[in-house]
Protein backbone atom coordinates (compact mmCIF):
# COMPACT_ATOMS: atom_id res chain seq x y z
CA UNK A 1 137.55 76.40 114.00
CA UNK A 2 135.42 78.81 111.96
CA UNK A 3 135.96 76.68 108.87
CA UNK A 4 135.77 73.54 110.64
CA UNK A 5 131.90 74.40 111.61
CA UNK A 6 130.93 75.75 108.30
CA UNK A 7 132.56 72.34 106.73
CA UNK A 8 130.57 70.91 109.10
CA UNK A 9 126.95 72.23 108.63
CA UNK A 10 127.59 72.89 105.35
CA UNK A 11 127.52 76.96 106.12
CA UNK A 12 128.56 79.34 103.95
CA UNK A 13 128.10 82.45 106.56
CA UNK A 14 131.08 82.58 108.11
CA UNK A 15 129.44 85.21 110.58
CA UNK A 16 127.05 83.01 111.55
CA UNK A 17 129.79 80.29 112.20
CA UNK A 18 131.30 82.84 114.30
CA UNK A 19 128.23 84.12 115.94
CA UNK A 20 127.53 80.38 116.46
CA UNK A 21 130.70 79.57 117.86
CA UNK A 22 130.54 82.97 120.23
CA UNK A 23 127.36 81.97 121.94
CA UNK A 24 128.36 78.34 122.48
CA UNK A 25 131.62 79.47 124.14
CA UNK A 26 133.94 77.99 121.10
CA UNK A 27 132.59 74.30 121.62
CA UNK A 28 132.17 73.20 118.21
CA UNK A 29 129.96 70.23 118.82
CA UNK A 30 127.25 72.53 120.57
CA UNK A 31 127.80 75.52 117.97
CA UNK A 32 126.76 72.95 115.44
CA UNK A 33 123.32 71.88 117.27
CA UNK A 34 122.80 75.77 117.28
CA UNK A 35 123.24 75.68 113.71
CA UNK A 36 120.83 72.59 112.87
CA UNK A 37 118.55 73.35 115.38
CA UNK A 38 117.66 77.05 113.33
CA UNK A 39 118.10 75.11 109.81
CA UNK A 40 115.12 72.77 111.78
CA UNK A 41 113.54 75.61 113.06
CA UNK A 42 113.62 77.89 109.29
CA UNK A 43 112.87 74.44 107.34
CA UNK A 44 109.86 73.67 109.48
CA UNK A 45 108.38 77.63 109.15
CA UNK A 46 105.66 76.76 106.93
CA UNK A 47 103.61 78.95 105.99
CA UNK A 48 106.44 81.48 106.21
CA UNK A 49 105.84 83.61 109.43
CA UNK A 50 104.00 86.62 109.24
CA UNK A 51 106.76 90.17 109.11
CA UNK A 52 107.66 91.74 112.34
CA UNK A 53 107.90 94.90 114.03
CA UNK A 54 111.97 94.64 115.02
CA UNK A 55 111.09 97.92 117.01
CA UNK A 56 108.36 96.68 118.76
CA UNK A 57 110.54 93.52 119.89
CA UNK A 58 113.50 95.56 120.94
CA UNK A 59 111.50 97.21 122.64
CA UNK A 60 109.42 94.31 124.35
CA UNK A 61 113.20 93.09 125.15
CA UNK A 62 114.15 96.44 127.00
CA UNK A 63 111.17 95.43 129.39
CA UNK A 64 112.93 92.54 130.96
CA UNK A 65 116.92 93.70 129.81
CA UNK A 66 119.57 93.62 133.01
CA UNK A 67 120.41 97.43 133.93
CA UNK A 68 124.19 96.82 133.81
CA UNK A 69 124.12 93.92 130.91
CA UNK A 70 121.24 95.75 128.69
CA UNK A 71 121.94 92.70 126.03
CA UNK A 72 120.80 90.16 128.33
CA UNK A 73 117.76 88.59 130.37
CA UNK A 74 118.79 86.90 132.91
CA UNK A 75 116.60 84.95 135.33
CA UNK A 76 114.82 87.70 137.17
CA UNK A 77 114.11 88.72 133.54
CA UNK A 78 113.11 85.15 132.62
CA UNK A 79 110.78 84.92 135.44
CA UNK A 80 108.81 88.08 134.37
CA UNK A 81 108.83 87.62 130.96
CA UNK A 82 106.83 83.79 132.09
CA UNK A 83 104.36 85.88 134.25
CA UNK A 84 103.64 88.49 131.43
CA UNK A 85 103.43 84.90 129.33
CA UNK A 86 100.96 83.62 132.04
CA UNK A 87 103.18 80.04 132.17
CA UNK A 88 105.14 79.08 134.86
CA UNK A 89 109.38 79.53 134.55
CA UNK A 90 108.72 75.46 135.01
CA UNK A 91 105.65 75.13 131.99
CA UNK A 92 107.19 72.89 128.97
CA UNK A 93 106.47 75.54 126.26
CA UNK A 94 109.34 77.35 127.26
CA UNK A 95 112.18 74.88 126.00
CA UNK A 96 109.48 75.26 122.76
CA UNK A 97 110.61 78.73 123.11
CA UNK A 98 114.07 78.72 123.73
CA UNK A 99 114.39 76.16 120.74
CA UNK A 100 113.22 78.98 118.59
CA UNK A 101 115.58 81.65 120.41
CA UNK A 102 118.30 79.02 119.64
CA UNK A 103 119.27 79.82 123.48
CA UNK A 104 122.52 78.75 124.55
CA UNK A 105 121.68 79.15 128.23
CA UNK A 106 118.56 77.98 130.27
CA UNK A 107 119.43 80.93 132.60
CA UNK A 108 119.98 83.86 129.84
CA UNK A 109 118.60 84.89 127.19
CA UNK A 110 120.48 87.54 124.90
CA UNK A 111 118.87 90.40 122.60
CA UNK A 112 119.76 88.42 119.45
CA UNK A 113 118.27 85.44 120.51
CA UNK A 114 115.45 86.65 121.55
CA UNK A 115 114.85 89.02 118.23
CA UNK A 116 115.67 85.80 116.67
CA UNK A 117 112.74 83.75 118.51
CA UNK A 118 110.38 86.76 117.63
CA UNK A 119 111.10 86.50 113.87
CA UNK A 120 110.95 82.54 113.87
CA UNK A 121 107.29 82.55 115.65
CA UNK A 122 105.96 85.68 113.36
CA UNK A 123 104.99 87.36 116.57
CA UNK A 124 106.19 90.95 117.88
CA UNK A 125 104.18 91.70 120.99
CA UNK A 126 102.99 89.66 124.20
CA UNK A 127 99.56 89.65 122.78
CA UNK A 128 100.41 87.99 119.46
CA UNK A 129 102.95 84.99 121.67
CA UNK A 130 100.35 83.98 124.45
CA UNK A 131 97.82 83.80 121.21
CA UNK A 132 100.84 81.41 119.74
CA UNK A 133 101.21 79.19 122.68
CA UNK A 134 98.60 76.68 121.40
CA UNK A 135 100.12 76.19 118.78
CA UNK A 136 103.74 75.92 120.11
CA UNK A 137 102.56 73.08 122.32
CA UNK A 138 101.35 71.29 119.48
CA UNK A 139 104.49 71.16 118.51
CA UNK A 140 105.22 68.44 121.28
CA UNK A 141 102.74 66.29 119.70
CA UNK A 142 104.88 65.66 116.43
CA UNK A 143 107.31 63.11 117.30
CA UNK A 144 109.85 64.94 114.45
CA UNK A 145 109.03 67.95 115.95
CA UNK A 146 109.37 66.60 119.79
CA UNK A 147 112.77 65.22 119.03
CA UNK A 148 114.63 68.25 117.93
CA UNK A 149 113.16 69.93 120.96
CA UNK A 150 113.81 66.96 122.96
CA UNK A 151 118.22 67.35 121.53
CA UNK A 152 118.03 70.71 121.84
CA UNK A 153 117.02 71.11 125.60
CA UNK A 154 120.77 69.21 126.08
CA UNK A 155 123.16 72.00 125.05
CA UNK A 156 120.40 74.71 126.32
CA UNK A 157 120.60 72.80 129.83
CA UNK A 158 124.23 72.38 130.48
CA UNK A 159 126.59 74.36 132.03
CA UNK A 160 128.33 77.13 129.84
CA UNK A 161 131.65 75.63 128.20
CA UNK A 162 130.64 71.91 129.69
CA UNK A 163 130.11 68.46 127.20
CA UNK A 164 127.54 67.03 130.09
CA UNK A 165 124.11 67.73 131.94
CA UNK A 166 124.09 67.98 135.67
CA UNK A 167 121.97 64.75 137.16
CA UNK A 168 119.52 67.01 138.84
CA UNK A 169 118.90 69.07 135.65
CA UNK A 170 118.92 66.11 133.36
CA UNK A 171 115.67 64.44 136.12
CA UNK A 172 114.52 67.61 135.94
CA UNK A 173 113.66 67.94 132.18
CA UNK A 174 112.92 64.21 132.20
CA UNK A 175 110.26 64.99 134.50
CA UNK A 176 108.95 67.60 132.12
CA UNK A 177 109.62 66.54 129.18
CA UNK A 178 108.71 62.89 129.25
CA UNK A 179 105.38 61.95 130.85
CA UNK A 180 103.62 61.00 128.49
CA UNK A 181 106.44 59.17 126.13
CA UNK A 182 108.75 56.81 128.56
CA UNK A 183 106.76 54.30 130.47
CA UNK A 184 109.18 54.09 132.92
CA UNK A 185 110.30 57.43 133.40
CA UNK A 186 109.34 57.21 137.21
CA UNK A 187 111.66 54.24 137.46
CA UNK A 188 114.30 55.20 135.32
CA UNK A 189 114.12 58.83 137.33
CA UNK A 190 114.28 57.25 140.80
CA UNK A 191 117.44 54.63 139.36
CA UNK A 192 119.73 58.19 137.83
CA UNK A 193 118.72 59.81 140.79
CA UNK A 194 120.23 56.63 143.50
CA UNK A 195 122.95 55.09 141.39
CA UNK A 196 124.25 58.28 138.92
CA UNK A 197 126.85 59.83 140.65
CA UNK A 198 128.22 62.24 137.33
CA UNK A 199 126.57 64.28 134.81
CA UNK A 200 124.42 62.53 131.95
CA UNK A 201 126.57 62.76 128.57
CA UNK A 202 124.89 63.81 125.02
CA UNK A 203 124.55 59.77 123.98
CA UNK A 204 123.06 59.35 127.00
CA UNK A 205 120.96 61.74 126.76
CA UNK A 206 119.87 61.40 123.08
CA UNK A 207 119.46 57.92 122.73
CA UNK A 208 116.78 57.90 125.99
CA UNK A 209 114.17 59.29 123.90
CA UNK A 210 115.04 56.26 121.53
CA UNK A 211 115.11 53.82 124.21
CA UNK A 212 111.95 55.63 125.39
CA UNK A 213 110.30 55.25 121.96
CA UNK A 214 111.11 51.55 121.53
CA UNK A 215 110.15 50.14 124.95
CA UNK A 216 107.32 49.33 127.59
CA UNK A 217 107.06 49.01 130.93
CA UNK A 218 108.27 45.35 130.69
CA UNK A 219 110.48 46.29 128.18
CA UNK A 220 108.99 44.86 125.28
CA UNK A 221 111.34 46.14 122.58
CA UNK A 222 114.64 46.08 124.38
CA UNK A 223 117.12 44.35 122.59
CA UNK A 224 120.34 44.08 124.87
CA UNK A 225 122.64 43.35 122.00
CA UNK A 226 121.79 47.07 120.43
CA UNK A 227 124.44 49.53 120.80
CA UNK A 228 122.96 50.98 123.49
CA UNK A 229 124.83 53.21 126.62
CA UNK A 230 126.07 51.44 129.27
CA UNK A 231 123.92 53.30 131.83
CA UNK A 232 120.67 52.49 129.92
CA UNK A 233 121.67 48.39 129.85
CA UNK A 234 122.83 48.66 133.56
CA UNK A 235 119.12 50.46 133.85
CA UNK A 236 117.48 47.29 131.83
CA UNK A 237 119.04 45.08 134.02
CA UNK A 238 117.79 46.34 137.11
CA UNK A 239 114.64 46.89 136.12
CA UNK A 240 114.42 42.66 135.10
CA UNK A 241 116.38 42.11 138.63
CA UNK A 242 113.40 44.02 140.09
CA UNK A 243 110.65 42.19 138.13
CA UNK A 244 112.07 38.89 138.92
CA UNK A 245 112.28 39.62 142.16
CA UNK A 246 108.64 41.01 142.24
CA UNK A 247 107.53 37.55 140.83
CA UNK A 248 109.19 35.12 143.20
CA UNK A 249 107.66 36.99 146.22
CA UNK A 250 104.22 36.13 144.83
């Protein structure tokens, strides 16, 4: 399986394979999106980030480490390192974040990734990351930029060793992640949360953004003979239903 990832992502590390293959609990689908998403994250460094103190962030780690699991932070952890931050455990810059952690849990963050993170964002104390959180949520503003973070926030939200997104976490992230960039993300929200009855798939979940991108509020753009998921036709559907039947009552 080693192999197969490095064929893959074109990786000649095999440690990093491994390592990559070790944090996303041997799925080799989701070690590769760990892989890409830290090419992204390297490729789109530029300038190069400023050197780091690896002290000073092991350190900064040991402030918010479990007792018994001193290589983990796990959510009481999370939620103090967000009030240090000043942003709430709920703020959007932290999937920004994670992305540059390459977390492979929403609930836990490990030393490595978080050393990781440090190095990636040239910062190595608290100071230096709240200055950096302007510029991490400009981040969202590039759509190339917004889209990685967007496919990463998948494999970060599901459940360890699962291929899907629970409903309520996927309406969740919609909810943050999508205000401003889906027109109909209220209605779409309100449609998963009545008529979805399993867990959002990776398709799904991807090609939203696209449907998101290419459509209004009356979807202008939606073209039902695209190769789109079943869900999000079933969803264009009942949004014309809904229309129509808007209009006749008028």
């Amino acid at each position: 399986m080693v192999s197969d990832l490095q064929q893959f992502c074109g990786l000649r590390d095999r440690q990093a394979a491994t390592d990559a293959l070790e944090a996303a609990h041997w799925d080799l689908e989701l070690a590769g999106d760990y892989i890409l998403c830290a090419a992204a994250n390297a490729s789109a460094a530029a300038p190069t980030p400023p050197p780091v103190d690896l002290t000073k962030i092991n350190a900064w780690f040991e402030t918010y480490a479990e007792e018994d699991q001193p290589e983990t932070m796990q959510v009481d952890g999370i939620v103090k390192f967000c009030q240090d931050l000043e942003v709430s455990p709920e703020d959007i810059v932290l999937v920004v974040i994670s992305k540059y952690f390459g977390a492979a849990n929403m609930l836990v963050y490990t030393k490595e990734e978080f050393v990781r993170g440090m190095q990636a964002m040239g910062v190595d104390t608290l100071d230096k990351l709240k200055q950096k959180i302007p510029d991490l949520r400009a981040e969202l503003k590039d759509d190339e930029l917004f889209k990685e973070i967007y496919f990463f926030a998948f494999g970060w939200a599901c459940p360890p060793g699962q291929k899907s997104m629970q409903t309520e976490t996927a309406v969740a992230l919609w909810k943050l992640l999508l205000p401003e960039r889906f027109e109909l993300l209220d209605t779409w929200t309100k449609y998963i949360e009545q008529n979805r009855k399993h867990a959002i798939s990776r398709d799904e979940w991807q090609l939203l953004l696209q449907f998101a991108k290419a459509t209004d509020k009356d979807l202008n753009g939606y073209d039902e003979n695209e190769a789109w998921p079943v869900l999000i036709d079933e969803f264009a559907e009942y949004v014309k239903n809904n229309t129509d039947s808007s209009a006749g009552t008028n």
